[in-house]
N, C-alpha and C. Protein backbone atom coordinates (compact mmCIF):
# COMPACT_ATOMS: atom_id res chain seq x y z
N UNK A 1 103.53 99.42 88.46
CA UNK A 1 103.20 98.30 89.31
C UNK A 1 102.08 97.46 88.72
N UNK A 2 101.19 97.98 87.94
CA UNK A 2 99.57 97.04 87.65
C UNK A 2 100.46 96.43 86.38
N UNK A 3 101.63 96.70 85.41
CA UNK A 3 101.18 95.94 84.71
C UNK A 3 102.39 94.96 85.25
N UNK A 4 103.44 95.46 86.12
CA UNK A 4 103.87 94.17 86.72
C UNK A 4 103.18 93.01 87.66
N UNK A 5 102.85 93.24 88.09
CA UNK A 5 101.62 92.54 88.74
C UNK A 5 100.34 92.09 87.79
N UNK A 6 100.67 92.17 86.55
CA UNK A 6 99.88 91.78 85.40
C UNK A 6 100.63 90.89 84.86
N UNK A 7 101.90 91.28 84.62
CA UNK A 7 102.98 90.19 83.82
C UNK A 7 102.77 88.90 84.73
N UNK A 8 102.99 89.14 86.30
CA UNK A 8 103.06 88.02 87.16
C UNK A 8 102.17 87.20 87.24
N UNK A 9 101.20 87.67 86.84
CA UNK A 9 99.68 86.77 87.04
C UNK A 9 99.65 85.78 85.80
N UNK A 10 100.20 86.66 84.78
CA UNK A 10 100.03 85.29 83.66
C UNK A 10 101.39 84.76 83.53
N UNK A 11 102.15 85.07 84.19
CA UNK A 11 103.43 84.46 84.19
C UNK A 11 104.27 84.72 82.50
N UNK A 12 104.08 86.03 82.13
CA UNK A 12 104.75 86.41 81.07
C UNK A 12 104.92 87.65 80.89
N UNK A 13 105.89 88.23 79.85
CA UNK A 13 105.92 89.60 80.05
C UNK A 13 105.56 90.56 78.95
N UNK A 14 104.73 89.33 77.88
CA UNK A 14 104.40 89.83 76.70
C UNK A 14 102.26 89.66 76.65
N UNK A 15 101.73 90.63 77.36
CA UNK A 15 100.45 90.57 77.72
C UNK A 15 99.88 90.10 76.75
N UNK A 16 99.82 90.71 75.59
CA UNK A 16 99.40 90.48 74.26
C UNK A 16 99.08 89.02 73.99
N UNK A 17 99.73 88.07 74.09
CA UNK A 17 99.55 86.66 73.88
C UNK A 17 98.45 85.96 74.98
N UNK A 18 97.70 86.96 75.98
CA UNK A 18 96.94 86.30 76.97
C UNK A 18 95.70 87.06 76.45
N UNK A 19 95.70 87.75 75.56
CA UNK A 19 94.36 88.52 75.23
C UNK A 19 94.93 89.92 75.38
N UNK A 20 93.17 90.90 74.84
CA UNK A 20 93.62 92.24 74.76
C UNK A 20 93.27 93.12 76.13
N UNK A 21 94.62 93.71 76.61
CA UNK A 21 94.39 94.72 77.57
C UNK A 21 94.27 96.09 77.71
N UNK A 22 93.76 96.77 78.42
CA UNK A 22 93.91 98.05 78.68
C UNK A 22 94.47 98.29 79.84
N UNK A 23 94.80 99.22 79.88
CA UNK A 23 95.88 100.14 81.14
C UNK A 23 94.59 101.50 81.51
N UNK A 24 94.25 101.62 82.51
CA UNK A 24 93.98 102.51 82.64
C UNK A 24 94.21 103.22 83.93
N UNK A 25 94.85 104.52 83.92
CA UNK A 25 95.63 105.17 84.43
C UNK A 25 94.97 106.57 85.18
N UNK A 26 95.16 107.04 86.00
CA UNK A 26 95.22 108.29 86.94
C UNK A 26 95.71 109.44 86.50
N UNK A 27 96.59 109.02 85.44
CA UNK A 27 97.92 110.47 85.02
C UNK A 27 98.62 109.90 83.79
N UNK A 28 98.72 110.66 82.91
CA UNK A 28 99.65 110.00 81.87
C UNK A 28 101.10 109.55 82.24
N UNK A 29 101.39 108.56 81.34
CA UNK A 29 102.67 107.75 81.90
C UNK A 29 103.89 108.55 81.42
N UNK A 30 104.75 108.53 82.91
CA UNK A 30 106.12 109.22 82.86
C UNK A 30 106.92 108.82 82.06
N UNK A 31 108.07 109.00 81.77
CA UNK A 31 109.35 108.30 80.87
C UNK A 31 109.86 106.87 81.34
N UNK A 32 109.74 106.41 82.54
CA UNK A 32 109.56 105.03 82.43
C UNK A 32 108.42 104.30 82.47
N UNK A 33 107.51 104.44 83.18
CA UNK A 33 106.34 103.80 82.55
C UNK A 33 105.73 103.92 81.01
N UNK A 34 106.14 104.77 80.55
CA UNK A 34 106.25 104.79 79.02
C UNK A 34 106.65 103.54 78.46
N UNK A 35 108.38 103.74 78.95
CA UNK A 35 108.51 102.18 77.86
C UNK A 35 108.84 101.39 78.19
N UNK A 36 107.55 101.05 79.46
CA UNK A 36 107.45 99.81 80.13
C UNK A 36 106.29 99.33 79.18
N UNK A 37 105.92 100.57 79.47
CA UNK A 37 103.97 100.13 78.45
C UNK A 37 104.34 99.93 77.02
N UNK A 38 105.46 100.37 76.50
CA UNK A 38 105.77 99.96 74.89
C UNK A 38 105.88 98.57 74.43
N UNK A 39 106.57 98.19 75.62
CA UNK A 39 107.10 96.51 75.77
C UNK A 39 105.82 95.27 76.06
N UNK A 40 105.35 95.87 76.98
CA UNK A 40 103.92 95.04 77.79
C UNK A 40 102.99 94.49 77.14
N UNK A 41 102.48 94.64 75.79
CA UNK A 41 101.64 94.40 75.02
C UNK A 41 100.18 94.49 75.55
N UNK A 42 99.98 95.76 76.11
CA UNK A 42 98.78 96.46 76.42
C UNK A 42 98.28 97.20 75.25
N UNK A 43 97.13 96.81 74.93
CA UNK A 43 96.78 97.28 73.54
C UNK A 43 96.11 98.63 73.72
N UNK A 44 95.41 99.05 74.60
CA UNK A 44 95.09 100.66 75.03
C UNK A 44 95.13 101.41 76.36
N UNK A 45 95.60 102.69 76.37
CA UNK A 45 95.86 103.35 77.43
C UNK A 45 94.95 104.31 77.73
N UNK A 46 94.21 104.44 78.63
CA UNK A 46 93.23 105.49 78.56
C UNK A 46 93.98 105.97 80.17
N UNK A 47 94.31 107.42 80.06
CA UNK A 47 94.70 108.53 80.96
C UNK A 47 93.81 109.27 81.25
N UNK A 48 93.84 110.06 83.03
CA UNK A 48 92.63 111.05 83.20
C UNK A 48 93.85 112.43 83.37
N UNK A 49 95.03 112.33 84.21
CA UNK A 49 95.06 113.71 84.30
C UNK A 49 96.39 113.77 83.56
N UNK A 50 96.41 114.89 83.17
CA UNK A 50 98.03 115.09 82.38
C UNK A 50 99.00 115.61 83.30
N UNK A 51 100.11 114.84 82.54
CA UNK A 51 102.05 115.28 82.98
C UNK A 51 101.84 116.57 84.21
N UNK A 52 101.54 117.66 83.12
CA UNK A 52 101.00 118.90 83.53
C UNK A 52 100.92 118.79 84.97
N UNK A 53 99.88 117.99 85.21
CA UNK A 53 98.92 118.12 86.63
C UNK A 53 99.52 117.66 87.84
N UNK A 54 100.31 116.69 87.34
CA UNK A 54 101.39 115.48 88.44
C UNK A 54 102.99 116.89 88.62
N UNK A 55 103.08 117.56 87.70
CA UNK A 55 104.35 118.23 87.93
C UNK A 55 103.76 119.43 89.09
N UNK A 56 102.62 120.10 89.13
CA UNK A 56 102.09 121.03 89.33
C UNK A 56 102.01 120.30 91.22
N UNK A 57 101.92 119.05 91.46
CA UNK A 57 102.15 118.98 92.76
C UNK A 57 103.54 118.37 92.95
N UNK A 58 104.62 118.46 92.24
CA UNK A 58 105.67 118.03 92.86
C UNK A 58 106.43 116.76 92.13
N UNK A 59 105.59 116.08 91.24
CA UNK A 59 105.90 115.03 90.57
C UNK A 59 106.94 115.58 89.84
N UNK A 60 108.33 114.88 89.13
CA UNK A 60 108.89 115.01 88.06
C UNK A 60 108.55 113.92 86.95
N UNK A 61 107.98 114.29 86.10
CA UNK A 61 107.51 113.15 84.99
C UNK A 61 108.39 113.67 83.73
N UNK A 62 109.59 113.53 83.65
CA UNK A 62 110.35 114.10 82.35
C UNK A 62 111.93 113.29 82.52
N UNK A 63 111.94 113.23 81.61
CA UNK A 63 111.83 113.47 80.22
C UNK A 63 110.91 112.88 79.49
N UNK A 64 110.67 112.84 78.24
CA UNK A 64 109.65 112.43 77.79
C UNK A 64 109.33 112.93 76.58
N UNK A 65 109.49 112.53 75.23
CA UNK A 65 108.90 112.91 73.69
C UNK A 65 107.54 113.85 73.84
N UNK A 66 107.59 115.11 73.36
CA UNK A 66 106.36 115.49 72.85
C UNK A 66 105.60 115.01 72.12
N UNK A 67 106.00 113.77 71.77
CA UNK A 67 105.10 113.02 70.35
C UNK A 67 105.14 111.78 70.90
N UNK A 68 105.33 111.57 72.64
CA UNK A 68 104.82 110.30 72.66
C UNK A 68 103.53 109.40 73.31
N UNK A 69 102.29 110.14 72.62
CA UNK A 69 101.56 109.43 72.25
C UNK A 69 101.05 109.10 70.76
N UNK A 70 101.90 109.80 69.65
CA UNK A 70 101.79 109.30 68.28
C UNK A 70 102.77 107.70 68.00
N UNK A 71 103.66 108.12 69.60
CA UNK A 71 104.70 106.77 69.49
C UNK A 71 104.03 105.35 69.75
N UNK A 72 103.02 105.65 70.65
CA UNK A 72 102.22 104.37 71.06
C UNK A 72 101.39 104.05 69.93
N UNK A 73 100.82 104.93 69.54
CA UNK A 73 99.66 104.50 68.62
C UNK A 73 100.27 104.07 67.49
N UNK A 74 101.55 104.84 66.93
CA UNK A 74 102.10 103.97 65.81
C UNK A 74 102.76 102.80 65.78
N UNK A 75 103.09 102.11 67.08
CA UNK A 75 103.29 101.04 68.36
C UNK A 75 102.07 99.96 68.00
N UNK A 76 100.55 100.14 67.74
CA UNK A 76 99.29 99.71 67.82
C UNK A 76 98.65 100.10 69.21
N UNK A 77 99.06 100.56 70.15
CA UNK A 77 98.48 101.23 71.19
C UNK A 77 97.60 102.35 71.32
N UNK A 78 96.46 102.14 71.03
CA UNK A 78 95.49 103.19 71.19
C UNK A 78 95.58 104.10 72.37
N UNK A 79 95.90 105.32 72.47
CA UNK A 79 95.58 106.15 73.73
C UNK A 79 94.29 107.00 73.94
N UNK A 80 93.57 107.35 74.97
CA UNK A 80 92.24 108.07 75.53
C UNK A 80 93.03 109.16 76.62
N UNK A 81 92.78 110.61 76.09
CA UNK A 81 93.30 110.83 77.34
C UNK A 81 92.22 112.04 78.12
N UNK A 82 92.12 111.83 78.57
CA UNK A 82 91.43 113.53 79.79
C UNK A 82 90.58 112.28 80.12
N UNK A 83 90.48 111.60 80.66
CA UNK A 83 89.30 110.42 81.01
C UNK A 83 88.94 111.00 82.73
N UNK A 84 87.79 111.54 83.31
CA UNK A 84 87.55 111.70 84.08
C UNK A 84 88.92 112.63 84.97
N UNK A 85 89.19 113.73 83.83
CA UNK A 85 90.75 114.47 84.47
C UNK A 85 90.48 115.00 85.43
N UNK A 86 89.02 116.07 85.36
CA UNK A 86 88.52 116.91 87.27
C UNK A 86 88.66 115.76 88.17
N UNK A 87 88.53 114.85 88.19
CA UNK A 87 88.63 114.05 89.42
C UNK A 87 90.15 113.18 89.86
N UNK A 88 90.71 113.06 88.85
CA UNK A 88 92.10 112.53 88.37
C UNK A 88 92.89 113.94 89.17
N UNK A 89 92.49 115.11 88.63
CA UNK A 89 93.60 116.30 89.33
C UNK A 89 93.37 116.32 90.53
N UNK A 90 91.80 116.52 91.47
CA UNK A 90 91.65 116.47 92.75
C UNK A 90 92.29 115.20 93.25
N UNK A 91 92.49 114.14 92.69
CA UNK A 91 92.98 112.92 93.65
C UNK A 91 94.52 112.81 94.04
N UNK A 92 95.16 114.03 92.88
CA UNK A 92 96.77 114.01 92.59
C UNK A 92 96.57 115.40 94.04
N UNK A 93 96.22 116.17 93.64
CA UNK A 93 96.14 117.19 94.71
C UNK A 93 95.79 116.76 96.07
N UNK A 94 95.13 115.86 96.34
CA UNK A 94 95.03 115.40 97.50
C UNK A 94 96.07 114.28 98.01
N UNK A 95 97.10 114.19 97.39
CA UNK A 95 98.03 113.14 97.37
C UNK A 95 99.10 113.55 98.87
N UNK A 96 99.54 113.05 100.08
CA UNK A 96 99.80 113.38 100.98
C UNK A 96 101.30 112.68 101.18
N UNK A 97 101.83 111.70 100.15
CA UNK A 97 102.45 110.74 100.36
C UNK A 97 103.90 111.33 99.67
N UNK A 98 104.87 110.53 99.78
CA UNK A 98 106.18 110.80 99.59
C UNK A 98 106.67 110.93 98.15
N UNK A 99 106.90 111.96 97.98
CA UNK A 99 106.99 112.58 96.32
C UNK A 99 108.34 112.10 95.78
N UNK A 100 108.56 111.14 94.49
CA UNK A 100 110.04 110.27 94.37
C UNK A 100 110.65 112.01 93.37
N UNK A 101 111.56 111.89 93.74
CA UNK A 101 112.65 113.02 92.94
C UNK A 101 112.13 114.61 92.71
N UNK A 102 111.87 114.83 93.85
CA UNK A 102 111.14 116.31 94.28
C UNK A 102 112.71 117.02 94.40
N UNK A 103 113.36 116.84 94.47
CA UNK A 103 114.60 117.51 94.44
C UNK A 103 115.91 117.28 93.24
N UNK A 104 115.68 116.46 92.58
CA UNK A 104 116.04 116.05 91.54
C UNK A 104 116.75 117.38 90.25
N UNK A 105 117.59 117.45 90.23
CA UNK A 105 118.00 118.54 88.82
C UNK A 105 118.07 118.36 87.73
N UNK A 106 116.70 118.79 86.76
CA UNK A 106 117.37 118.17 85.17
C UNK A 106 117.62 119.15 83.98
């Protein structure tokens, strides 16, 4: 949603040409926000809690490359990740709201 609501604001879908952005995130990005963020021209991603942490309450974040954050960076996308993760996991753990594909088979 932030970087659609990012595209919309400058009225394009290639960020990169409005200056340099960062994404910064709650949880590392699932398999579609992945390569939403490939496309977006967000030049760095800084993550606090990992895949890990979002599956551990219910999230499905997969599929997804084991190597894809060597994919971004060889992309020009710098990634940061464990950025404030103790507080990133308590906020996922405290999450009360409607979990998308909690029943899902893959």
């Amino acid at each position: 949603m932030a970087l659609a609501l990012a595209e919309q604001e400058m009225e394009s879908y290639e960020l990169a040409s409005h200056g340099e952005f960062e994404l910064v995130t709650s949880v590392e990005p699932c398999c579609q926000c992945l390569g939403v963020l490939m496309w977006s021209g967000v030049l760095s991603l800084v993550c606090g809690a990992h895949s890990a942490d979002a599956e551990a309450i219910g999230f499905d974040e997969r599929p997804r490359s084991i190597y894809w954050e060597q994919e971004l960076v060889r992309r020009g996308i710098s990634v940061t990740r464990d950025a404030m993760r103790q507080e990133a996991v308590e906020i996922l753990q405290s999450y009360s709201g409607e979990i998308y594909n909690a029943n899902s088979q893959m």
